[in-house]
C-alpha atoms as a PDB file:
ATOM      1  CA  UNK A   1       9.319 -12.445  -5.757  1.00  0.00           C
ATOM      2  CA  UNK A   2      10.277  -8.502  -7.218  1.00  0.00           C
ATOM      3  CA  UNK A   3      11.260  -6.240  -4.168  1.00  0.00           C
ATOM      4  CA  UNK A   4       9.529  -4.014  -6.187  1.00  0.00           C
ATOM      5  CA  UNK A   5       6.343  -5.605  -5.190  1.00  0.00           C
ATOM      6  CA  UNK A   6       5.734  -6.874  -2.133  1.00  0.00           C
ATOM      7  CA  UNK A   7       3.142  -9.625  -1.378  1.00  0.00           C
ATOM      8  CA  UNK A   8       1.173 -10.725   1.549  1.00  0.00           C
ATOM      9  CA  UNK A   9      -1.757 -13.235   2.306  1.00  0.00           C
ATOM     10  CA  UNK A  10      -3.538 -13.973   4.875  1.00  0.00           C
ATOM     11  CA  UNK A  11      -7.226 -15.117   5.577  1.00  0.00           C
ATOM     12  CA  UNK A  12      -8.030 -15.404   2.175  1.00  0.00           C
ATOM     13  CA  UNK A  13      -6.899 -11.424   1.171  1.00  0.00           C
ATOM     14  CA  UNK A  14      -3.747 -10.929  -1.129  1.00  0.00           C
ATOM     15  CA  UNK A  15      -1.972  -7.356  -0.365  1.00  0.00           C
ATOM     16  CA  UNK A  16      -0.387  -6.225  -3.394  1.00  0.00           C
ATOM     17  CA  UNK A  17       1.852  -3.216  -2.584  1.00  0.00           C
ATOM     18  CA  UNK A  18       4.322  -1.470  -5.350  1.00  0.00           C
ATOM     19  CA  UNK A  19       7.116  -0.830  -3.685  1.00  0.00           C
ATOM     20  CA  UNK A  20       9.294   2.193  -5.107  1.00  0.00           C
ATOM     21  CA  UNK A  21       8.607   4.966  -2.950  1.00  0.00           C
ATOM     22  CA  UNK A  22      12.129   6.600  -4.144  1.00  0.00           C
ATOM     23  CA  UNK A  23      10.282   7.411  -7.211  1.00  0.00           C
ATOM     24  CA  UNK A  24       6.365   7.504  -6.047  1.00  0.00           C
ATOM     25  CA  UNK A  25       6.124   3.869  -6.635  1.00  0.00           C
ATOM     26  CA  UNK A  26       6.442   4.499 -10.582  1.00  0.00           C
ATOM     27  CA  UNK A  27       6.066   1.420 -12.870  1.00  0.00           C
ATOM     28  CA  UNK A  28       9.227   0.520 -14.344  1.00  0.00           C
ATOM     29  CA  UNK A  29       9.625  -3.064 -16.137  1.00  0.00           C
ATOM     30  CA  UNK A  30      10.134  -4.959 -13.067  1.00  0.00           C
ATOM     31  CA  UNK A  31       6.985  -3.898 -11.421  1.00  0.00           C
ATOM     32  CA  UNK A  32       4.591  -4.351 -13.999  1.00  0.00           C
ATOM     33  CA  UNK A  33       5.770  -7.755 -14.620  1.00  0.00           C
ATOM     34  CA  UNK A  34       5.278  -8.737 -10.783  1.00  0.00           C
ATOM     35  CA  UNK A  35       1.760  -6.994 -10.862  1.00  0.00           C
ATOM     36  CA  UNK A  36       0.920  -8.910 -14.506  1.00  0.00           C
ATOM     37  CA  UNK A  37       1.906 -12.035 -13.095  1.00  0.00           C
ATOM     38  CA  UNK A  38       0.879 -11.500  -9.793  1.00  0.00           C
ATOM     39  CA  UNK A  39      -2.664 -10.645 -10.661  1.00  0.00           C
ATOM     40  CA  UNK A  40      -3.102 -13.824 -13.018  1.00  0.00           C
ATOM     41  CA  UNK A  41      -1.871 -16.020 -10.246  1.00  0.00           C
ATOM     42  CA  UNK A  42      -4.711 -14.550  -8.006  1.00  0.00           C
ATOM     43  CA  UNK A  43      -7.049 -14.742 -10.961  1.00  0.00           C
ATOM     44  CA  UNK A  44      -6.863 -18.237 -10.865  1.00  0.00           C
ATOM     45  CA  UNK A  45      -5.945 -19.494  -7.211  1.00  0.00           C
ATOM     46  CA  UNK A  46      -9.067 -20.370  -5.500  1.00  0.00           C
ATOM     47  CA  UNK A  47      -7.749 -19.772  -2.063  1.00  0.00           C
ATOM     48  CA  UNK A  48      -7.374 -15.681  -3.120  1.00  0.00           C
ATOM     49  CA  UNK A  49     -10.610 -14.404  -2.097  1.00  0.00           C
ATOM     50  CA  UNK A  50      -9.822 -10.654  -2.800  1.00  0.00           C
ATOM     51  CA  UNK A  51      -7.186  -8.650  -3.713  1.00  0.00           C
ATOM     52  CA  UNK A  52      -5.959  -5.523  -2.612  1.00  0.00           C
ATOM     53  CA  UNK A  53      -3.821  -2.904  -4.360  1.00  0.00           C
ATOM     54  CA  UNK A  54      -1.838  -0.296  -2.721  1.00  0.00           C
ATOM     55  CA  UNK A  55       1.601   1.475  -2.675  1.00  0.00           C
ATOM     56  CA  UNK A  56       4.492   1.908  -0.152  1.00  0.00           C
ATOM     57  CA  UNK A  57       5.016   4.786   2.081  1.00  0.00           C
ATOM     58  CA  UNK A  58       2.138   7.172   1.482  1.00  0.00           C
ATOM     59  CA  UNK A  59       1.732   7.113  -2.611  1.00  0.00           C
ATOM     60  CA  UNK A  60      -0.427   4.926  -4.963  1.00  0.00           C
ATOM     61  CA  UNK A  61       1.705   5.345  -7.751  1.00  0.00           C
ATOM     62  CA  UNK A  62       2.492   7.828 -10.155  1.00  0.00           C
ATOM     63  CA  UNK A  63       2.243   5.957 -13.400  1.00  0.00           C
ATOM     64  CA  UNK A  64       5.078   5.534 -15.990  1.00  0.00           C
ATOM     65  CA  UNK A  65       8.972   6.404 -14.504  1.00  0.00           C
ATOM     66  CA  UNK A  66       8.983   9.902 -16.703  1.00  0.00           C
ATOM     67  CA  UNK A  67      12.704  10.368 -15.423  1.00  0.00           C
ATOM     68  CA  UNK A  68      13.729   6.959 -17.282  1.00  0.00           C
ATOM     69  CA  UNK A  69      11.970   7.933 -20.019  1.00  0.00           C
ATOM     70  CA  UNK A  70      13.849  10.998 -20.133  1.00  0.00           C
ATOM     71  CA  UNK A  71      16.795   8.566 -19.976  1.00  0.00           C
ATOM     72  CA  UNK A  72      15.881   6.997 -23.215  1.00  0.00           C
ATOM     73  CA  UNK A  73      15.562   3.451 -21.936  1.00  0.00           C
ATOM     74  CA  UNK A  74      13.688   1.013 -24.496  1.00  0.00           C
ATOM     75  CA  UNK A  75      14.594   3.732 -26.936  1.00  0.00           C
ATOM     76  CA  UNK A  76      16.379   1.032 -29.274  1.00  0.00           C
ATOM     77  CA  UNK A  77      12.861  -0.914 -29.143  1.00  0.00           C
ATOM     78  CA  UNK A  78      10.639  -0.520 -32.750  1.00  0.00           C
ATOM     79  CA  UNK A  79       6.876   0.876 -32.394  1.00  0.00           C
ATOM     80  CA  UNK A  80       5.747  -3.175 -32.992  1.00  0.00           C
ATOM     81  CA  UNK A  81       8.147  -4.097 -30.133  1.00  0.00           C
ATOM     82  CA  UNK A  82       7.191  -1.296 -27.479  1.00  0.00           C
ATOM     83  CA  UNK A  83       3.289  -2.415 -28.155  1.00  0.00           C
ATOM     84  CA  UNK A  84       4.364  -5.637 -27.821  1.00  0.00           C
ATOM     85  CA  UNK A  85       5.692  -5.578 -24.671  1.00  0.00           C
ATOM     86  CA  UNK A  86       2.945  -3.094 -23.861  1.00  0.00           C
ATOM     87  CA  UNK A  87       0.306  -4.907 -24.319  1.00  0.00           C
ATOM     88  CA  UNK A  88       1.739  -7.722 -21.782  1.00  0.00           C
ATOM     89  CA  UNK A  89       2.265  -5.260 -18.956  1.00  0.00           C
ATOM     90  CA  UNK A  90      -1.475  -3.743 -19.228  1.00  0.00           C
ATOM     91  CA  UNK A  91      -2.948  -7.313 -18.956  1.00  0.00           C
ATOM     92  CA  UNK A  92      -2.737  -6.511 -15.153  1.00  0.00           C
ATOM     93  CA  UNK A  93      -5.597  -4.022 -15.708  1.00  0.00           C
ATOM     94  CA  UNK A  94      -7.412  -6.679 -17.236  1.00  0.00           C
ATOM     95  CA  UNK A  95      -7.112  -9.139 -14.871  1.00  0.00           C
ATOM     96  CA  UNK A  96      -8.002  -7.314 -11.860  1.00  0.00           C
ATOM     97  CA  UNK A  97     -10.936  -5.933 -13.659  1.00  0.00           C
ATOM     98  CA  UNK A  98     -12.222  -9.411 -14.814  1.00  0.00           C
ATOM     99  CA  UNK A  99     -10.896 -11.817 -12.554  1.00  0.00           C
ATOM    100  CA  UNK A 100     -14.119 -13.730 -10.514  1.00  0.00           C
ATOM    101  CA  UNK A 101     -13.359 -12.167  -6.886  1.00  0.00           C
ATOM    102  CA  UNK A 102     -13.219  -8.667  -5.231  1.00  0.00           C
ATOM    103  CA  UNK A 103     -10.483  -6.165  -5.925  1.00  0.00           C
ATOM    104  CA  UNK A 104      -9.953  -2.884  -3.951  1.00  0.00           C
ATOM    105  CA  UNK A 105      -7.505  -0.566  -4.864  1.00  0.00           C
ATOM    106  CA  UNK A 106      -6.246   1.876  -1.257  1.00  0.00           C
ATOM    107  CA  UNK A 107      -4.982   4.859  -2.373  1.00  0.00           C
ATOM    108  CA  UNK A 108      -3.198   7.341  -0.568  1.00  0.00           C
ATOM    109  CA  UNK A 109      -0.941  10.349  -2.091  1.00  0.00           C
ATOM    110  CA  UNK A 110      -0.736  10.573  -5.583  1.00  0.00           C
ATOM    111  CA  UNK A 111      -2.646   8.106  -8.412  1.00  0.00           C
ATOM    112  CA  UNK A 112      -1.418   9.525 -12.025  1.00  0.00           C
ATOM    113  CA  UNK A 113      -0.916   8.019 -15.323  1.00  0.00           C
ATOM    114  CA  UNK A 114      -1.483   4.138 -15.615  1.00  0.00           C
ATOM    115  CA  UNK A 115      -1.329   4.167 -11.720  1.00  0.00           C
ATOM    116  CA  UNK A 116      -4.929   5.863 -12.005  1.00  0.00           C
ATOM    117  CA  UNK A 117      -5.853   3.427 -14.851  1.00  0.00           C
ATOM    118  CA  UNK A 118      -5.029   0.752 -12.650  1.00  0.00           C
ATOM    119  CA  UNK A 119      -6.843   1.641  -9.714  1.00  0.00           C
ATOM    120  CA  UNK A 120     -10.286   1.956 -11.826  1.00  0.00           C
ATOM    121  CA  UNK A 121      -9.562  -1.471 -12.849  1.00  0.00           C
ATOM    122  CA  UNK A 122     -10.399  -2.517  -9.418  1.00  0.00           C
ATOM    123  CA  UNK A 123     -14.242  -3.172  -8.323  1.00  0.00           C
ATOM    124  CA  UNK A 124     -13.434  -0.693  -5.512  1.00  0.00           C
ATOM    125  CA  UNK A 125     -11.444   2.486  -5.165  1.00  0.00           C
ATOM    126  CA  UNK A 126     -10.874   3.807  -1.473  1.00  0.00           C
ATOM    127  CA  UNK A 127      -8.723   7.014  -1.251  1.00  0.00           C
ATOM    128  CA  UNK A 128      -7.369   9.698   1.598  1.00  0.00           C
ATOM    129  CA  UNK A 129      -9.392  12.907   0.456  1.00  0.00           C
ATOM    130  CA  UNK A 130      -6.520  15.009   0.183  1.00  0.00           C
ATOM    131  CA  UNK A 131      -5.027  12.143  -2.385  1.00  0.00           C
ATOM    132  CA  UNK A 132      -4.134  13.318  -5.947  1.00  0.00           C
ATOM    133  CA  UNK A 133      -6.028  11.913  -8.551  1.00  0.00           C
ATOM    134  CA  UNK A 134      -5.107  13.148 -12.545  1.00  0.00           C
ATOM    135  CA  UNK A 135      -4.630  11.104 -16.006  1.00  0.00           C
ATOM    136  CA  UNK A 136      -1.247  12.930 -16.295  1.00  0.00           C
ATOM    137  CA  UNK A 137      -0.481  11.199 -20.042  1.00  0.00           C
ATOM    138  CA  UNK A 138      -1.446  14.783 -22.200  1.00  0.00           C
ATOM    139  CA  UNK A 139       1.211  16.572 -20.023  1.00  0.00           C
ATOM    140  CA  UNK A 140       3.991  14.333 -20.794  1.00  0.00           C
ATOM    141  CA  UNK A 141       2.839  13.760 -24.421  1.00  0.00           C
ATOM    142  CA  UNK A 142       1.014  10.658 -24.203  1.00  0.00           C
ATOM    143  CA  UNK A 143      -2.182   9.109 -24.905  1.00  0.00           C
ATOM    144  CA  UNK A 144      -2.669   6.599 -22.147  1.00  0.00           C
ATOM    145  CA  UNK A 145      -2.484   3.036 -21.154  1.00  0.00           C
ATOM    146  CA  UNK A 146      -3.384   0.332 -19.089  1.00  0.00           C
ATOM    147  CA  UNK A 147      -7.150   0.518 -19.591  1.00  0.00           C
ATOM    148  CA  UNK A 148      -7.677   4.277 -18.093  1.00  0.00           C
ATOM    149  CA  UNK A 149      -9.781   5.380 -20.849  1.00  0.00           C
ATOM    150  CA  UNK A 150     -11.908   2.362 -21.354  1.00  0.00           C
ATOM    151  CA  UNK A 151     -12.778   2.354 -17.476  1.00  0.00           C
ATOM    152  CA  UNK A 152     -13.118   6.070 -17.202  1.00  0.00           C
ATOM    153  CA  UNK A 153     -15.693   5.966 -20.065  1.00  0.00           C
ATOM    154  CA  UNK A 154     -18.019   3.538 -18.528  1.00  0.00           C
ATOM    155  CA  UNK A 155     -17.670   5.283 -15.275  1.00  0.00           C
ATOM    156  CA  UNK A 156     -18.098   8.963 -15.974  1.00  0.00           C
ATOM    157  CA  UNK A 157     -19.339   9.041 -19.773  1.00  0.00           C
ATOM    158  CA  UNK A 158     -17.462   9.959 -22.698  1.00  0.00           C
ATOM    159  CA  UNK A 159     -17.647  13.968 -22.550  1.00  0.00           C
ATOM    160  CA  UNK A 160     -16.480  13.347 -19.082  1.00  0.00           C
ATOM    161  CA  UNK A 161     -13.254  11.070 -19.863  1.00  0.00           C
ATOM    162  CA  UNK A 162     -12.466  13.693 -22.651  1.00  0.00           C
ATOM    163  CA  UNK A 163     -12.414  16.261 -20.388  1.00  0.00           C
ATOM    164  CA  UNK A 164     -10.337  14.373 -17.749  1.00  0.00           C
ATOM    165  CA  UNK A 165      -7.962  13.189 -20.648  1.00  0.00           C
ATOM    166  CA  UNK A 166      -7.354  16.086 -22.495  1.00  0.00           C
ATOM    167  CA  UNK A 167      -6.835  18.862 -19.762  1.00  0.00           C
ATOM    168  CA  UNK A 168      -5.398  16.698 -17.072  1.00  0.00           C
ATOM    169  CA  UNK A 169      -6.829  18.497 -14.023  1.00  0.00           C
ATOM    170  CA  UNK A 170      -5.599  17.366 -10.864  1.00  0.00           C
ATOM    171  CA  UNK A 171      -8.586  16.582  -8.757  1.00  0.00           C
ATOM    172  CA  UNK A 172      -8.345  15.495  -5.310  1.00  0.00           C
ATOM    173  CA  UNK A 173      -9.559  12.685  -3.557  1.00  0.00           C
ATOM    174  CA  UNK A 174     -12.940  14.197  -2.619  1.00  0.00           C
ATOM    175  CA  UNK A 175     -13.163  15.822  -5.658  1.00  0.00           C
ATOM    176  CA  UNK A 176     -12.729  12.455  -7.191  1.00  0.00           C
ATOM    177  CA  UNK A 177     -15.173  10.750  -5.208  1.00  0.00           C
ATOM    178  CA  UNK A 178     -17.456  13.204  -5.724  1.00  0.00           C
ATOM    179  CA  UNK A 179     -17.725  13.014  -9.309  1.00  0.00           C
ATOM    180  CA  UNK A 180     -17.945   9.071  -8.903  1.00  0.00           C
ATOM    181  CA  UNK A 181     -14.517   8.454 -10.309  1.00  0.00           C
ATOM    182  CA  UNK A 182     -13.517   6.973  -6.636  1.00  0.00           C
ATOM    183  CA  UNK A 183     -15.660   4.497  -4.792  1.00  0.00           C
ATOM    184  CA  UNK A 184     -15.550   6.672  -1.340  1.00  0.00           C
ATOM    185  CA  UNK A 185     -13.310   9.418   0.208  1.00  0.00           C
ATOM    186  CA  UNK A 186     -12.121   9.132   3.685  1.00  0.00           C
ATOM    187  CA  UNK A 187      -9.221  11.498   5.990  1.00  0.00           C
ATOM    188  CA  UNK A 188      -5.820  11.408   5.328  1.00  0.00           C
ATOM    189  CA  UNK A 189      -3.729   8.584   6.424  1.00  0.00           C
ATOM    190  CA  UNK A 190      -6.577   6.430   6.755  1.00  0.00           C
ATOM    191  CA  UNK A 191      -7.273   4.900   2.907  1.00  0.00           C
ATOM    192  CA  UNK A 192      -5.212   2.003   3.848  1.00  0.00           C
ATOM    193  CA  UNK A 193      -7.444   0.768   6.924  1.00  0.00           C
ATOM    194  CA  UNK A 194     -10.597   1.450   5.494  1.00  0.00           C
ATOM    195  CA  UNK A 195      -9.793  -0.458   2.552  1.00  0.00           C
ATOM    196  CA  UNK A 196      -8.077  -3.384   4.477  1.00  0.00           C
ATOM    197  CA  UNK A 197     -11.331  -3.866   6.442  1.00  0.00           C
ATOM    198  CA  UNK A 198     -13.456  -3.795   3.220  1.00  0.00           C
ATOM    199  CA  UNK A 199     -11.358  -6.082   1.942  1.00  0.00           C
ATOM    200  CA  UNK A 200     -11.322  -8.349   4.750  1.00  0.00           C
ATOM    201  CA  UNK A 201     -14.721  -8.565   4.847  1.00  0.00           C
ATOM    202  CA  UNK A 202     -15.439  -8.946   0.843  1.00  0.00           C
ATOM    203  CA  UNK A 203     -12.481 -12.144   1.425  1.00  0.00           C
ATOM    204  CA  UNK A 204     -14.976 -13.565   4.269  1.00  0.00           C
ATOM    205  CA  UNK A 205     -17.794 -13.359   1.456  1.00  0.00           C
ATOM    206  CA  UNK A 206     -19.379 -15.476  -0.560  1.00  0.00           C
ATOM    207  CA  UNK A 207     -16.801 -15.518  -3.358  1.00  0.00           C
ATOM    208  CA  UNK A 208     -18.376 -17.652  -5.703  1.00  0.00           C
ATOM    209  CA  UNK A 209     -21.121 -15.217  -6.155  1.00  0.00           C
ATOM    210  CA  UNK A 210     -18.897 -12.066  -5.945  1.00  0.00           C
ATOM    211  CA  UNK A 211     -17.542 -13.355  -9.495  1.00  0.00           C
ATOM    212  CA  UNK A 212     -21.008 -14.400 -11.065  1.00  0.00           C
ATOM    213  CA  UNK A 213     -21.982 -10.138  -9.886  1.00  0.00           C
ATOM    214  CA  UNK A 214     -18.934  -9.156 -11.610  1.00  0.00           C
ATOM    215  CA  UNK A 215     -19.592 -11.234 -14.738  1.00  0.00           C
ATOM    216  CA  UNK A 216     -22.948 -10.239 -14.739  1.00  0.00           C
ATOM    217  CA  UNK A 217     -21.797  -6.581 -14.686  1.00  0.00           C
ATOM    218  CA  UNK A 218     -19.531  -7.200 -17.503  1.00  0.00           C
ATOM    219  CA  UNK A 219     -22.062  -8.599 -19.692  1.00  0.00           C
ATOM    220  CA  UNK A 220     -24.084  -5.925 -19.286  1.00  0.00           C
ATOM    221  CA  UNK A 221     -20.844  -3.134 -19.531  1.00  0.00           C
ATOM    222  CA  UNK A 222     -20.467  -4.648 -22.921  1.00  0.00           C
ATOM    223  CA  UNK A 223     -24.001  -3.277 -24.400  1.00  0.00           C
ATOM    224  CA  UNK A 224     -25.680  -6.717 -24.607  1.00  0.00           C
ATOM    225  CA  UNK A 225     -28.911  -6.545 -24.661  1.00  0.00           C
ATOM    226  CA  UNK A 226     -31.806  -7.146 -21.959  1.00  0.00           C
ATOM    227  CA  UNK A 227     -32.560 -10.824 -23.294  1.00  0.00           C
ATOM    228  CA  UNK A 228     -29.015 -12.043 -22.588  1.00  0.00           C
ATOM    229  CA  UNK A 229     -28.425 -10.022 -19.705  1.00  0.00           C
ATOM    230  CA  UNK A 230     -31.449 -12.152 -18.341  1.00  0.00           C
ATOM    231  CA  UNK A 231     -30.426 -15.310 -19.536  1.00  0.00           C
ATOM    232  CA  UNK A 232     -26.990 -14.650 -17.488  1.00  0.00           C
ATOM    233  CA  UNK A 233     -28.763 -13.386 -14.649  1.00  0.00           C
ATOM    234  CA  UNK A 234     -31.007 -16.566 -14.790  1.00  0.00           C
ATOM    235  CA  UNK A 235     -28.153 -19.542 -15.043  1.00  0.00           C
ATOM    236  CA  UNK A 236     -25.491 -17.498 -12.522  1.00  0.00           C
ATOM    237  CA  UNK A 237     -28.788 -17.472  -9.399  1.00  0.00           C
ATOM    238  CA  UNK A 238     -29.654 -20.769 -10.163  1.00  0.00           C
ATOM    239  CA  UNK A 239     -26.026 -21.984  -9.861  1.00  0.00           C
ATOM    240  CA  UNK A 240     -25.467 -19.977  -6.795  1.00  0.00           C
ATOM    241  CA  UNK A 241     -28.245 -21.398  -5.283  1.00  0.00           C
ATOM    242  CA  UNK A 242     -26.196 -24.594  -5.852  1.00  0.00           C
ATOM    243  CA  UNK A 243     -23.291 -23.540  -3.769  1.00  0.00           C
ATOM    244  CA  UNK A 244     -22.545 -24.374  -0.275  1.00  0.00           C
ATOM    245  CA  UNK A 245     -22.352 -20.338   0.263  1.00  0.00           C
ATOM    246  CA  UNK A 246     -26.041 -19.620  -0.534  1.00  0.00           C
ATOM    247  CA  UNK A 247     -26.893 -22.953   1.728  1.00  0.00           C
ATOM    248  CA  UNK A 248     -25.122 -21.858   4.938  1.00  0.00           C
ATOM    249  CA  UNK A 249     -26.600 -18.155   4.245  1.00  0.00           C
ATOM    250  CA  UNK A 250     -30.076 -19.128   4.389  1.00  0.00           C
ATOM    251  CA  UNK A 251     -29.525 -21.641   7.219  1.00  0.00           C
ATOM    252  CA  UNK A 252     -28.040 -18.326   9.305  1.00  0.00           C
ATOM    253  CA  UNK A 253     -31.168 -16.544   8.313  1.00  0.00           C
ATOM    254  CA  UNK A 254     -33.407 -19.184   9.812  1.00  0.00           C
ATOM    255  CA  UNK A 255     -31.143 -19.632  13.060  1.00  0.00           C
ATOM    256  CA  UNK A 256     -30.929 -16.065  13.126  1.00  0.00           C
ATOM    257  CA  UNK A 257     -27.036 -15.552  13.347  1.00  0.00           C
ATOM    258  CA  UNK A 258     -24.312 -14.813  11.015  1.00  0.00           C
ATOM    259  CA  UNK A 259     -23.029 -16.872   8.314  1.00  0.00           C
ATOM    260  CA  UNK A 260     -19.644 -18.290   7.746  1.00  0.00           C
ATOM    261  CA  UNK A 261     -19.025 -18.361   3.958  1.00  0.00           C
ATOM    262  CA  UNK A 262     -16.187 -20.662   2.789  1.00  0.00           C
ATOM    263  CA  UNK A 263     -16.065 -19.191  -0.935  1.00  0.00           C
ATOM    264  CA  UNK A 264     -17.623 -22.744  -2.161  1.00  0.00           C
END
């Protein structure tokens, strides 16, 4: 496991938490190989019910490690090479994004650069209001990565993600939330434990279904059309009405008390 990022589970929740706080917890090759393979492992291990993603010590994360940039390292890599290696790192976008359970980004301090892109990855974005949300890449000369513009798009709109791409503003976590960019803004300090609960609770869920929502989501983020958004909709209920979840749910509605999902 990467002392760069540091791994907990308990109760069905995996805490993700990049750990640089020397440099604002920016990626450097290290990290985003824990996160890539950390977020496939969870992708696939049915005991991960959620996943949460946060930083150390009061910051998200800042993105890309400008200062080794500046330091020319990978500079002896060709243009096929650096997307190469690239396109490996971003997969972690992809994964959280797609994988068939909750994810929940907490963000506290400052979310820049891919850091952003990865927290709109997640299903669920909880941030401290005074938190600093921008896209960063234009001021540093690039054009962006790990998903940011894709996710931004189907959030906000495309006039919107130009706007927020190309002039960089750096918005704050109200300001964020306000514009629907963030899921909810909450005081300072306090991102971490409002997300933790959330994401306790979505781990005590009915997990099964969580990913058939989210895969009905995607189908319909893709611009299918209503026909086969139906058809999806149609085969995911009737299989969830299969599962052991949706059984114990409506036996708690009859006895009148709480169920106790076991993600089956």
């Amino acid at each position: 496991m990467s002392d760069t990022l540091l791994q907990e589970f308990k109760d069905g929740l995996l805490i993700l938490t990049m750990n640089r706080p020397e440099r604002r917890n920016a990626l450097n090759p290290e990290m985003t190989l824990a996160l890539r393979d950390a977020a496939a492992r969870a992708s696939m291990d049915a005991e991960v019910r959620a996943v949460l993603l946060t930083g150390a010590e009061g910051h998200f994360c800042v993105g890309g490690d400008v200062k080794a940039m500046n330091e020319g390292q990978g500079a002896e890599l060709s243009p096929g090479e650096r997307k190469q290696r690239l396109r490996e790192r971003m997969s972690v976008s992809q994964y959280l994004h797609d994988m068939p359970k909750p994810t929940i980004a907490a963000i506290e301090g400052s979310a820049a650069g891919a850091g952003l892109s990865m927290a709109l990855a997640c299903d669920l974005r909880i941030c401290a209001e005074d938190a600093k949300i921008t896209t960063a890449f234009a001021k540093v000369g690039l054009s962006g990565d790990y998903g940011g513009t894709y996710f931004m798009t189907q959030m906000l709109g495309a006039a919107k993600a130009r706007e927020l791409y190309l002039t960089s503003p750096l918005l704050s976590g109200k300001e964020a939330a306000e514009i629907g960019l963030m899921t909810r803004s909450v005081a300072s300090g306090s991102a971490l434990d409002e997300a933790m609960a959330l994401a306790r609770q979505l781990a005590a869920g009915p997990t099964l279904t969580y990913g058939r929502i989210k895969q009905n989501i995607a189908l319909a983020e893709t611009g299918a059309d209503l026909s086969a958004c139906f058809d999806q909709e149609a085969q995911n209920h009737a299989l969830s009405m299969l599962t052991a979840d949706h059984k114990e749910a409506a036996a708690a509605f009859v006895e009148k008390r709480k169920p106790v999902f076991r993600g089956a």
